[in-house]
C-alpha atoms as a PDB file:
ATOM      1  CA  UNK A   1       0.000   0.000   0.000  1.00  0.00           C
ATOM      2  CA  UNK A   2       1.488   3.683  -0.903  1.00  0.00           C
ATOM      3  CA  UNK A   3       1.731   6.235   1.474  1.00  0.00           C
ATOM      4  CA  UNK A   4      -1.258   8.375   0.123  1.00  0.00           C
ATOM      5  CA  UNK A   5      -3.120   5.336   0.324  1.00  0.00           C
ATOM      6  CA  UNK A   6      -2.271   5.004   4.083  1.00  0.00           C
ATOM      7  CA  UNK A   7      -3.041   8.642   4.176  1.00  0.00           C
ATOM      8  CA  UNK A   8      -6.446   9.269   2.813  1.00  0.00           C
ATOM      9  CA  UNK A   9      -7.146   5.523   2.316  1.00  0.00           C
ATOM     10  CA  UNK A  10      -7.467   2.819  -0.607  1.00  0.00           C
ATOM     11  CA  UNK A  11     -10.342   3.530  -3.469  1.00  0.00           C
ATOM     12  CA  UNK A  12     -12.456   0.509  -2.098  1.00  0.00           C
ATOM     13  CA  UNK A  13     -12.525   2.350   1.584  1.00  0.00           C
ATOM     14  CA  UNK A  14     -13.716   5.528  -0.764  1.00  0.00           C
ATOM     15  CA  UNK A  15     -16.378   3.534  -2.472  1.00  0.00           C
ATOM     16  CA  UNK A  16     -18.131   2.027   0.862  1.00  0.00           C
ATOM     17  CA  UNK A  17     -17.839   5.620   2.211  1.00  0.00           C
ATOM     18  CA  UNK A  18     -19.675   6.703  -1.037  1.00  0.00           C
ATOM     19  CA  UNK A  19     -21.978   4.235  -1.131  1.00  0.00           C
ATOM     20  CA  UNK A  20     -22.852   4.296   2.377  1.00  0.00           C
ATOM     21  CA  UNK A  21     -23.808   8.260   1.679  1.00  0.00           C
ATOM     22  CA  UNK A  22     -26.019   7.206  -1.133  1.00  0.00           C
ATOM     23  CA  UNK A  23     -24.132   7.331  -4.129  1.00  0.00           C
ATOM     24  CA  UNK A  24     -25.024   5.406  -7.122  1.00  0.00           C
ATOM     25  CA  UNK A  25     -23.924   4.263 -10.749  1.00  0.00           C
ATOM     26  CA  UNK A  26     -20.310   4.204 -10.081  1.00  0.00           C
ATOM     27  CA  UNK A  27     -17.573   4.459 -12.876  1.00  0.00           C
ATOM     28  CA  UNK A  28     -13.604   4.385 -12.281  1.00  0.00           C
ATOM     29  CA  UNK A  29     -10.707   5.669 -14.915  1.00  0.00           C
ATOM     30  CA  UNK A  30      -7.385   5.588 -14.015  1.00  0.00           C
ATOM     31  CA  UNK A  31      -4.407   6.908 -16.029  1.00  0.00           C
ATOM     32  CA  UNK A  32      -0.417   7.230 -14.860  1.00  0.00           C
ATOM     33  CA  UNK A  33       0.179   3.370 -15.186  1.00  0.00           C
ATOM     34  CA  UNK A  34       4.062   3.854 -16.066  1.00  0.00           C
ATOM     35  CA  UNK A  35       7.053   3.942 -13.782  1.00  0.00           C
ATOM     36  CA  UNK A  36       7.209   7.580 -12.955  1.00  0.00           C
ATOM     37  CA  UNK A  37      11.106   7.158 -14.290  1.00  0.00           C
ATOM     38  CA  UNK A  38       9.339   6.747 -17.809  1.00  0.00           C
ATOM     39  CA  UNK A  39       6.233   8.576 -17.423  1.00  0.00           C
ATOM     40  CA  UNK A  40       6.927  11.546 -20.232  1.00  0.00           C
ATOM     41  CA  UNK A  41       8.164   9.033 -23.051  1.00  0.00           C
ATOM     42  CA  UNK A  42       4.568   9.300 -24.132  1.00  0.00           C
ATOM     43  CA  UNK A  43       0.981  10.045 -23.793  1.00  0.00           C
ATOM     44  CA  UNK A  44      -0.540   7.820 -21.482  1.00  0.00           C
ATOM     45  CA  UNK A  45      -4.566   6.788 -22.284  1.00  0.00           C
ATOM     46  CA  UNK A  46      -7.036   6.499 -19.030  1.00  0.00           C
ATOM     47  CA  UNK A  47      -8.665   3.060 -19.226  1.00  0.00           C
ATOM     48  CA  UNK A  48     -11.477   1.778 -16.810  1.00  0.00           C
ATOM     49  CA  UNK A  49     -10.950   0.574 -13.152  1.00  0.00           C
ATOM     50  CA  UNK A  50      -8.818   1.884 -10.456  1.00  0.00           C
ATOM     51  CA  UNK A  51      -6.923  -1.526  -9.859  1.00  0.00           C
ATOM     52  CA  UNK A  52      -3.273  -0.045 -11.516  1.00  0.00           C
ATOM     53  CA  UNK A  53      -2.952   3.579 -11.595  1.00  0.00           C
ATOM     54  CA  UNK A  54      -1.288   6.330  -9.850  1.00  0.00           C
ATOM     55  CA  UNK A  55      -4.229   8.645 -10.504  1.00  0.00           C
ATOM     56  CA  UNK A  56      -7.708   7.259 -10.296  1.00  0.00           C
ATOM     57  CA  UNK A  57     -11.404   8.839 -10.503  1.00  0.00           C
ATOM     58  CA  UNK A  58     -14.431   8.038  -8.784  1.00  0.00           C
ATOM     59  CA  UNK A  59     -17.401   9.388 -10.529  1.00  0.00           C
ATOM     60  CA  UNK A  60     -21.184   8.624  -8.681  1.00  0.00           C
ATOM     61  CA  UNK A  61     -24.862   9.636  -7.780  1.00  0.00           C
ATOM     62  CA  UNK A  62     -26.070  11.081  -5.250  1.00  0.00           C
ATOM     63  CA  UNK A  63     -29.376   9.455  -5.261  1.00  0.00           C
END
């Protein structure tokens, strides 16, 4: 586990904390999934989940 995950906690504590608020229809994206050391060799895409990345969005409803 990183640091900022120790910090401000892991995206599946997030989600229960969302969900537990009433939030709905969740969606993920997560982009910086290269070594830092070789992160501006090239564009990097977002692709779905928050399982790999560095940066990662949680998008949801408020119901």
């Amino acid at each position: 586990m990183s640091w900022l995950n120790q910090q401000i906690g892991a995206p599946d504590e997030k989600i229960a904390l969302m969900q537990a608020n009433g939030f709905v229809d969740f969606e993920y994206a997560q982009t910086l999934l290269t070594h830092p050391m070789y992160a501006n060799d090239k564009v990097q895409e977002v692709i779905e989940g928050y399982d790999r990345g560095d940066y990662v969005a949680v998008c949801a409803y408020k119901k």
